[in-house]
C-alpha atoms as a PDB file:
ATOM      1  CA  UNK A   1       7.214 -15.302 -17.731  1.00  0.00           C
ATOM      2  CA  UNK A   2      10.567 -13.584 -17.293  1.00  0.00           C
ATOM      3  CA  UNK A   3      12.121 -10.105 -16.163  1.00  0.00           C
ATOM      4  CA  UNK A   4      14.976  -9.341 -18.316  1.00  0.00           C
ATOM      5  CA  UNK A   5      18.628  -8.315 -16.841  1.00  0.00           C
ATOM      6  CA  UNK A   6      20.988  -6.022 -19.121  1.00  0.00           C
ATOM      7  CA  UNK A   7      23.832  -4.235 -19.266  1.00  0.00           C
ATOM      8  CA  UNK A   8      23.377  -0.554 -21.216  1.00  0.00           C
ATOM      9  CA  UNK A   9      25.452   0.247 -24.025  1.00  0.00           C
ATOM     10  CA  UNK A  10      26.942   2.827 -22.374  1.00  0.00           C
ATOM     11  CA  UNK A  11      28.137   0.337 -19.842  1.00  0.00           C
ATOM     12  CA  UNK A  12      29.548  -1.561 -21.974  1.00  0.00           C
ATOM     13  CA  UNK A  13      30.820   1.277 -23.855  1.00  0.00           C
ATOM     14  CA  UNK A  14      32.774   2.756 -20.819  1.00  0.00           C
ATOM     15  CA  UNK A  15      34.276  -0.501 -19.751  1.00  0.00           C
ATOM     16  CA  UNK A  16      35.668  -1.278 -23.231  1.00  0.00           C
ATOM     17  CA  UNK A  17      36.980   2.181 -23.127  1.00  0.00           C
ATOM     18  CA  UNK A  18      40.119   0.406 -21.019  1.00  0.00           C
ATOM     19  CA  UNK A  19      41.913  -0.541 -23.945  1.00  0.00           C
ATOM     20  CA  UNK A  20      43.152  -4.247 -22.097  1.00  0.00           C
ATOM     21  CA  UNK A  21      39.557  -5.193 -21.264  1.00  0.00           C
ATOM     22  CA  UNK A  22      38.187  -4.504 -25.062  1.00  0.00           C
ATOM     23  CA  UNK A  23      37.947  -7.858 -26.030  1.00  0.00           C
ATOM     24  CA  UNK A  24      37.442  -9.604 -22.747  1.00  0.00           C
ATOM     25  CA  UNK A  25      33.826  -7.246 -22.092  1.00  0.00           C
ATOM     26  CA  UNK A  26      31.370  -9.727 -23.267  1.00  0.00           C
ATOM     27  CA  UNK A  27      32.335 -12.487 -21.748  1.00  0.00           C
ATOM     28  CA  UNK A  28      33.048 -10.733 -18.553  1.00  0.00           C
ATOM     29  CA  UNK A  29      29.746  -9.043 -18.315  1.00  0.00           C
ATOM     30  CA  UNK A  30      28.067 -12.256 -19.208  1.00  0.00           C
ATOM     31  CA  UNK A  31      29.670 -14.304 -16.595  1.00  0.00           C
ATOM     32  CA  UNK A  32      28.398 -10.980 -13.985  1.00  0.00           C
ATOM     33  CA  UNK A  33      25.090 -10.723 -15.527  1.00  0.00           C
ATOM     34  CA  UNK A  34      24.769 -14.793 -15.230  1.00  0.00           C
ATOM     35  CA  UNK A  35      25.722 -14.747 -11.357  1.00  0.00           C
ATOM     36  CA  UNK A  36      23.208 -11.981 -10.522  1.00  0.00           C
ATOM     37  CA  UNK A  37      20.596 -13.499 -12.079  1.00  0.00           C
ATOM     38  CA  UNK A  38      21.208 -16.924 -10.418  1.00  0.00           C
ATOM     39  CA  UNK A  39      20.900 -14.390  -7.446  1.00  0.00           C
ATOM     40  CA  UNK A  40      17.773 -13.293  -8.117  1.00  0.00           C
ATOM     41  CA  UNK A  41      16.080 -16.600  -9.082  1.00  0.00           C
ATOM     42  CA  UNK A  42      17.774 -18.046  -5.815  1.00  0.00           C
ATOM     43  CA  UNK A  43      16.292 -15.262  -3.064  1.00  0.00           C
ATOM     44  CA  UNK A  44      12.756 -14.806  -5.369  1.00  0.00           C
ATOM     45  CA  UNK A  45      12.414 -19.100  -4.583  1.00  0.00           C
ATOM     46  CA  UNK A  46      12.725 -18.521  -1.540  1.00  0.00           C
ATOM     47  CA  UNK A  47      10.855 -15.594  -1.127  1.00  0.00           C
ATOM     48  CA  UNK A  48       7.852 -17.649  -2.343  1.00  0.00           C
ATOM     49  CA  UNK A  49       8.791 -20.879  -0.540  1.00  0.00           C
ATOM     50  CA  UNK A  50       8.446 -18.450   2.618  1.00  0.00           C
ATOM     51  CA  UNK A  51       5.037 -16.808   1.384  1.00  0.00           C
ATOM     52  CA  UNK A  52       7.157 -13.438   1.633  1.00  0.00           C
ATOM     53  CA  UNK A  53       5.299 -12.605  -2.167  1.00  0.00           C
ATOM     54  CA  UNK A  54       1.822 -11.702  -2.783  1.00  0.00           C
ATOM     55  CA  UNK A  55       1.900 -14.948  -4.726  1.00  0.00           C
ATOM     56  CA  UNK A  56      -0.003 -17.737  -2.041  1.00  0.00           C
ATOM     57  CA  UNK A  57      -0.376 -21.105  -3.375  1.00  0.00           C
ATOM     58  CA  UNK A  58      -2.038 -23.919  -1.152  1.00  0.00           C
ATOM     59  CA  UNK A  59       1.548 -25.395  -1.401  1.00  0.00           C
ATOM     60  CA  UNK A  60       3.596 -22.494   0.187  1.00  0.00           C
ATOM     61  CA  UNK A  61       4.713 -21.998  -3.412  1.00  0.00           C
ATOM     62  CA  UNK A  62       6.927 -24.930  -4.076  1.00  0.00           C
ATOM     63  CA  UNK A  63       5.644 -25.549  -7.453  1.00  0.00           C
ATOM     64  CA  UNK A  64       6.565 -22.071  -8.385  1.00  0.00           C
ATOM     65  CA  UNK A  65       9.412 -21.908  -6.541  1.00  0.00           C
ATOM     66  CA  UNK A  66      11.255 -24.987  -7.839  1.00  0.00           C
ATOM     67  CA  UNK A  67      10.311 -23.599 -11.327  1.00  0.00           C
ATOM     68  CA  UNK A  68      12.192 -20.168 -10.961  1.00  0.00           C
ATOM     69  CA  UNK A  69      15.662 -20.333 -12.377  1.00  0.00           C
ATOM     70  CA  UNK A  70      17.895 -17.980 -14.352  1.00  0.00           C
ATOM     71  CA  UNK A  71      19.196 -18.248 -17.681  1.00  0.00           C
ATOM     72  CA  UNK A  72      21.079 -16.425 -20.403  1.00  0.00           C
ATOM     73  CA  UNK A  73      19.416 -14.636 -23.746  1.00  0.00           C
ATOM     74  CA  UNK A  74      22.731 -13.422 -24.921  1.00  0.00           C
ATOM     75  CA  UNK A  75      26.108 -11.788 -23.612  1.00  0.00           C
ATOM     76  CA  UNK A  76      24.469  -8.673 -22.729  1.00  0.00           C
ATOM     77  CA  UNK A  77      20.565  -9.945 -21.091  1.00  0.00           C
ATOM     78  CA  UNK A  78      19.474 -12.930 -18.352  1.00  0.00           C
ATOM     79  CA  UNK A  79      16.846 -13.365 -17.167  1.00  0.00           C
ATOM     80  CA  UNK A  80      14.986 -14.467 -13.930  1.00  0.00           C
ATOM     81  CA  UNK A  81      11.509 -16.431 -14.088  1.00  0.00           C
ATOM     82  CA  UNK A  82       9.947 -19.392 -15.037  1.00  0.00           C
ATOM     83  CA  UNK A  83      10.966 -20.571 -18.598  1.00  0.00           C
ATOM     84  CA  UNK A  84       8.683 -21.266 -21.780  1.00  0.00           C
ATOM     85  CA  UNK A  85       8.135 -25.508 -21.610  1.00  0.00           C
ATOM     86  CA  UNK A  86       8.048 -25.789 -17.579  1.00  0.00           C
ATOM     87  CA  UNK A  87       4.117 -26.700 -16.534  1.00  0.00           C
ATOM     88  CA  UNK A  88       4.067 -24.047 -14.182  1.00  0.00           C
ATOM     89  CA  UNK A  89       4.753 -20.992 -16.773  1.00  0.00           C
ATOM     90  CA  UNK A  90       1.285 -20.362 -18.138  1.00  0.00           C
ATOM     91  CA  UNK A  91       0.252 -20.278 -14.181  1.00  0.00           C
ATOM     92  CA  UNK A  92       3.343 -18.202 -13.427  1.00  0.00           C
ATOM     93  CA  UNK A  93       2.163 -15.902 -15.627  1.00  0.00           C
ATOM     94  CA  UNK A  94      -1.182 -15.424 -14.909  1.00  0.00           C
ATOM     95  CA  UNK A  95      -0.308 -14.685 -10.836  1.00  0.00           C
ATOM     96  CA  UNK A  96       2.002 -11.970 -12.296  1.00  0.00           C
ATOM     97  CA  UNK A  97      -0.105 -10.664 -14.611  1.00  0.00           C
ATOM     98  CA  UNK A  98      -3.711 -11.170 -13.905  1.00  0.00           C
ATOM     99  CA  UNK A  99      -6.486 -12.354 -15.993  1.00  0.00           C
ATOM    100  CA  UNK A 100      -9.207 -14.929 -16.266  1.00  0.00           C
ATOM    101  CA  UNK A 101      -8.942 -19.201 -15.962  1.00  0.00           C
ATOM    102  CA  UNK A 102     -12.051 -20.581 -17.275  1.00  0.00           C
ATOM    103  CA  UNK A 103     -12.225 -24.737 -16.722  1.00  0.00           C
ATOM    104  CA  UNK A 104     -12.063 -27.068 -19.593  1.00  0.00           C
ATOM    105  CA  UNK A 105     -15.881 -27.749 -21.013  1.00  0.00           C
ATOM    106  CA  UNK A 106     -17.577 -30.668 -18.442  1.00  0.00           C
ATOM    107  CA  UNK A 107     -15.558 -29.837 -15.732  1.00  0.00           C
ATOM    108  CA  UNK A 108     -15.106 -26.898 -13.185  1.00  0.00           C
ATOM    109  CA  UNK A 109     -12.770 -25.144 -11.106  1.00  0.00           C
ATOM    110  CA  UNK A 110     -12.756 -26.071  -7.314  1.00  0.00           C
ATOM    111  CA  UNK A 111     -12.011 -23.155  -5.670  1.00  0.00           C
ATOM    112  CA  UNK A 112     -11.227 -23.814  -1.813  1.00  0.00           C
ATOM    113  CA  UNK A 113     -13.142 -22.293   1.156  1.00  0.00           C
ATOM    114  CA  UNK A 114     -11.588 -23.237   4.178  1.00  0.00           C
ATOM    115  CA  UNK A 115      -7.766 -23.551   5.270  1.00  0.00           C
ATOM    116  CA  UNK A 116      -8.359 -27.502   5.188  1.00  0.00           C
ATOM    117  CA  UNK A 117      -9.353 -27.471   1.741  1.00  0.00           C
ATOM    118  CA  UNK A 118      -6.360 -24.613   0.681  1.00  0.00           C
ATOM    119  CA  UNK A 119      -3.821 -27.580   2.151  1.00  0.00           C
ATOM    120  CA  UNK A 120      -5.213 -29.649  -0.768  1.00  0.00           C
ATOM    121  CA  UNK A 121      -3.866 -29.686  -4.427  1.00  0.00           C
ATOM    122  CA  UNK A 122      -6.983 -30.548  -5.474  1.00  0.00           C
ATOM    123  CA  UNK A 123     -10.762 -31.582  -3.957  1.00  0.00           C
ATOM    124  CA  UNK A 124      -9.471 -35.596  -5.037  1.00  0.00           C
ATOM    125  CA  UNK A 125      -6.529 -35.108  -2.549  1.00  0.00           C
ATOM    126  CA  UNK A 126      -9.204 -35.182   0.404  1.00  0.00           C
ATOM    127  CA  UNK A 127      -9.172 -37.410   3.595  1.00  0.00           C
ATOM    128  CA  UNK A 128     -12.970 -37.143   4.447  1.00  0.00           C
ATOM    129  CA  UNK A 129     -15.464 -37.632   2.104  1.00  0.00           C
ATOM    130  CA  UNK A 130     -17.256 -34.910   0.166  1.00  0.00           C
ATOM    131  CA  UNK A 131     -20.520 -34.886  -1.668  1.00  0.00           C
ATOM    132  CA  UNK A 132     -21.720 -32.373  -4.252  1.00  0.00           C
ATOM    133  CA  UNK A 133     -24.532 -30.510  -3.198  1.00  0.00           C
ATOM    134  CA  UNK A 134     -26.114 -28.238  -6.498  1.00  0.00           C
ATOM    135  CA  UNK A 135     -27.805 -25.024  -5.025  1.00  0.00           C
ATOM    136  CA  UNK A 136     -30.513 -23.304  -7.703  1.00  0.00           C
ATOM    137  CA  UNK A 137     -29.386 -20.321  -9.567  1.00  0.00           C
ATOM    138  CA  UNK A 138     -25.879 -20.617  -7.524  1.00  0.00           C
ATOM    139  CA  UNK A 139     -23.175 -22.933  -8.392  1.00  0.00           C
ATOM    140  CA  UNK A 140     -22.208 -26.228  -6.627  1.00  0.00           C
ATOM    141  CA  UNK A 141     -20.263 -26.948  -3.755  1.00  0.00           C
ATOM    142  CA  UNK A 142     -18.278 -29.961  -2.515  1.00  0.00           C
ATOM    143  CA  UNK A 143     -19.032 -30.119   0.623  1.00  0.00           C
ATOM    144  CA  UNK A 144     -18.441 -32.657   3.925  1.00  0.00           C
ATOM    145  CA  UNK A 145     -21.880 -33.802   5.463  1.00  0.00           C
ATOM    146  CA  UNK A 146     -21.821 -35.349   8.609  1.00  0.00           C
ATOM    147  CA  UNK A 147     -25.757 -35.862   9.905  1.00  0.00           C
ATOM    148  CA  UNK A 148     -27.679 -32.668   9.365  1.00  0.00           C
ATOM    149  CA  UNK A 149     -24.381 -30.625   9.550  1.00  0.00           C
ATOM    150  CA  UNK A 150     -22.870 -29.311   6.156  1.00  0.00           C
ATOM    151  CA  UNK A 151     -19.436 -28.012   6.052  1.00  0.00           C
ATOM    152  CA  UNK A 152     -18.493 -26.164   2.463  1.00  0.00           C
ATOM    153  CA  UNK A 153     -14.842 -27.195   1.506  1.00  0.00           C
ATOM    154  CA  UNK A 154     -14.586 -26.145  -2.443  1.00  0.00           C
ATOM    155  CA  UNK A 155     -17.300 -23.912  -4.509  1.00  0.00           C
ATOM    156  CA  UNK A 156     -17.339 -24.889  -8.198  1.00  0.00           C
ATOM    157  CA  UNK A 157     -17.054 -22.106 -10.742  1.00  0.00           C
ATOM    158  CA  UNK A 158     -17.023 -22.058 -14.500  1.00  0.00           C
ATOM    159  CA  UNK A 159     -14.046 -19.732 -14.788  1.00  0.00           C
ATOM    160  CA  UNK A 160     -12.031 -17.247 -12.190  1.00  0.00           C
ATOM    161  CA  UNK A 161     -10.537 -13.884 -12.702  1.00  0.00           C
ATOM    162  CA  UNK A 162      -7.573 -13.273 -10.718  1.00  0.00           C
ATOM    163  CA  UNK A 163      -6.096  -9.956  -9.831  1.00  0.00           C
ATOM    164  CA  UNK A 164      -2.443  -9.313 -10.629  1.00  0.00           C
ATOM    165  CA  UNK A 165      -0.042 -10.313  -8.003  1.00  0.00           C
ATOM    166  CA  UNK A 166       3.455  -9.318  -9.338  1.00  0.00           C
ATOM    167  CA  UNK A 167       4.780 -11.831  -7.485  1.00  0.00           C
ATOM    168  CA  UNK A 168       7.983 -12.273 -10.074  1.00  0.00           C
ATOM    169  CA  UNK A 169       8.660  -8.115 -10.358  1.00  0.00           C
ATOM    170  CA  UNK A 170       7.940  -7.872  -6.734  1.00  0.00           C
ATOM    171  CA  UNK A 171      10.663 -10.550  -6.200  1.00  0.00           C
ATOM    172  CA  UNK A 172      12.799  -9.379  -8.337  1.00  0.00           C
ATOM    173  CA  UNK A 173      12.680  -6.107  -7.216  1.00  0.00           C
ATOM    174  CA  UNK A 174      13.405  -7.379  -3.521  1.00  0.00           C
ATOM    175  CA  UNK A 175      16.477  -9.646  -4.785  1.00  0.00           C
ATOM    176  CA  UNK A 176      17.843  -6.364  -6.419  1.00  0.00           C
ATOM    177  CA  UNK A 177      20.457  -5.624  -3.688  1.00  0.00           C
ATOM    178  CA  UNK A 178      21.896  -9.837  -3.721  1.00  0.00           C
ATOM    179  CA  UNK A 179      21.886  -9.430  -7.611  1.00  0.00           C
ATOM    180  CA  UNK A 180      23.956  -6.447  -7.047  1.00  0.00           C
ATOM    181  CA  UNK A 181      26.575  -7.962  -4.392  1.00  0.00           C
ATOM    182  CA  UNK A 182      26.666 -11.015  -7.165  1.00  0.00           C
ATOM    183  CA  UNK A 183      27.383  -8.936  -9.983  1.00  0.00           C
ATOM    184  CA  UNK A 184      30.344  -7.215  -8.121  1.00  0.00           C
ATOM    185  CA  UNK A 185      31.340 -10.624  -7.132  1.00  0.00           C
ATOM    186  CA  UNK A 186      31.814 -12.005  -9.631  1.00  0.00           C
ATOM    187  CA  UNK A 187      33.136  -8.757 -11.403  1.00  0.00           C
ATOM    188  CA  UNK A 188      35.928  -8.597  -8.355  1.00  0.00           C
ATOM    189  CA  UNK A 189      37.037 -12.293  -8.856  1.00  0.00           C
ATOM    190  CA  UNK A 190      37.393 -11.762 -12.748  1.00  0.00           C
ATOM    191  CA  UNK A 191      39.129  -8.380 -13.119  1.00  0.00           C
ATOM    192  CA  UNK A 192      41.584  -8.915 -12.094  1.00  0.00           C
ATOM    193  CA  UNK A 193      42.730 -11.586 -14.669  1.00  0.00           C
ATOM    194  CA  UNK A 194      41.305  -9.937 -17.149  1.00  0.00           C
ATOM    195  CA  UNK A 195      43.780  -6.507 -16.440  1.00  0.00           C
ATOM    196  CA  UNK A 196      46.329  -8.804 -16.860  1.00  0.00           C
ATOM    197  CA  UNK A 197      45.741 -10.497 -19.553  1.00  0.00           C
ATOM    198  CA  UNK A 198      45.385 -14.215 -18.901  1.00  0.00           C
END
């Protein structure tokens, strides 16, 4: 799950246009391009370590959020998101994107129902004691029973469809500006060696 950074040919094509810089242009737009997208995958971490994205995870987003980095495709594309290989991609990309989890067969998804259980990673991660209680024709819950009172903590569901959250473009979007003040950065600090020659 990534959104790709480039520079346009035309760009490129007006920058190598100063005769000096011709041969200098793809590293020099690289090393921009590299320093916004570190940017971006910087403020969109802590965007979602601040819950300031539609993405909400029971963790503040610090799973995500330690997973967003930025890396290089070529000279002339980064990108910001979570990489191929890193365990939270496939659930990075289902917040952005949408679409349906269904549980592994013999087991469920616990879905939370209170702001106690949301704290939790998962139902195991509990400090009282719950007890499945199956309800006909509805599915189960995991629930805390103290004498005849029941409190609901987790419902458990065969599979969940989640609504897009576009918590990555949304981020990215929002990190535009500091991606921007990056690029020029580091397009300030280099230009001027590169006029020269060195």
């Amino acid at each position: 799950m990534k959104v790709l950074l480039t520079i346009s040919d035309e760009s490129r094509a007006a920058l190598a246009a100063h005769g000096v810089l011709a041969g200098k242009i793809p590293g020099l737009l690289a090393a921009c391009l590299e320093s916004a997208a570190a940017a971006g995958a910087d403020n969109v971490g802590m965007l979602l370590q601040t819950n300031q994205l539609a993405l909400k995870t029971r963790s503040g987003g610090m799973g995500i959020a330690g997973a967003v980095s930025a890396w290089m495709i070529d000279d002339a594309t980064a990108a910001v998101g979570v990489s191929e290989g890193v365990p939270a991609h496939a659930y990075a990309g289902i917040q952005e994107t949408g679409g349906t989890i269904t549980a592994k067969p013999g087991k469920a998804l616990a879905v939370p129902l209170n702001d106690r259980a949301r704290a939790l990673t998962s139902p195991r991660d509990a400090t009282v004691e719950l007890t499945m209680i199956k309800r006909p024709g509805k599915p189960p819950l995991l629930a805390r029973v103290f004498g005849d009172s029941v409190e609901p903590w987790f419902v458990l569901l065969k599979s969940v469809t989640l609504k897009a959250t576009h918590w990555l473009s949304d981020g990215v979007s929002r990190s535009m500006p500091l991606m921007v003040a990056a690029f020029q950065h580091t397009l300030d600090e280099a230009l001027p060696d590169a006029m020269e020659g060195r």
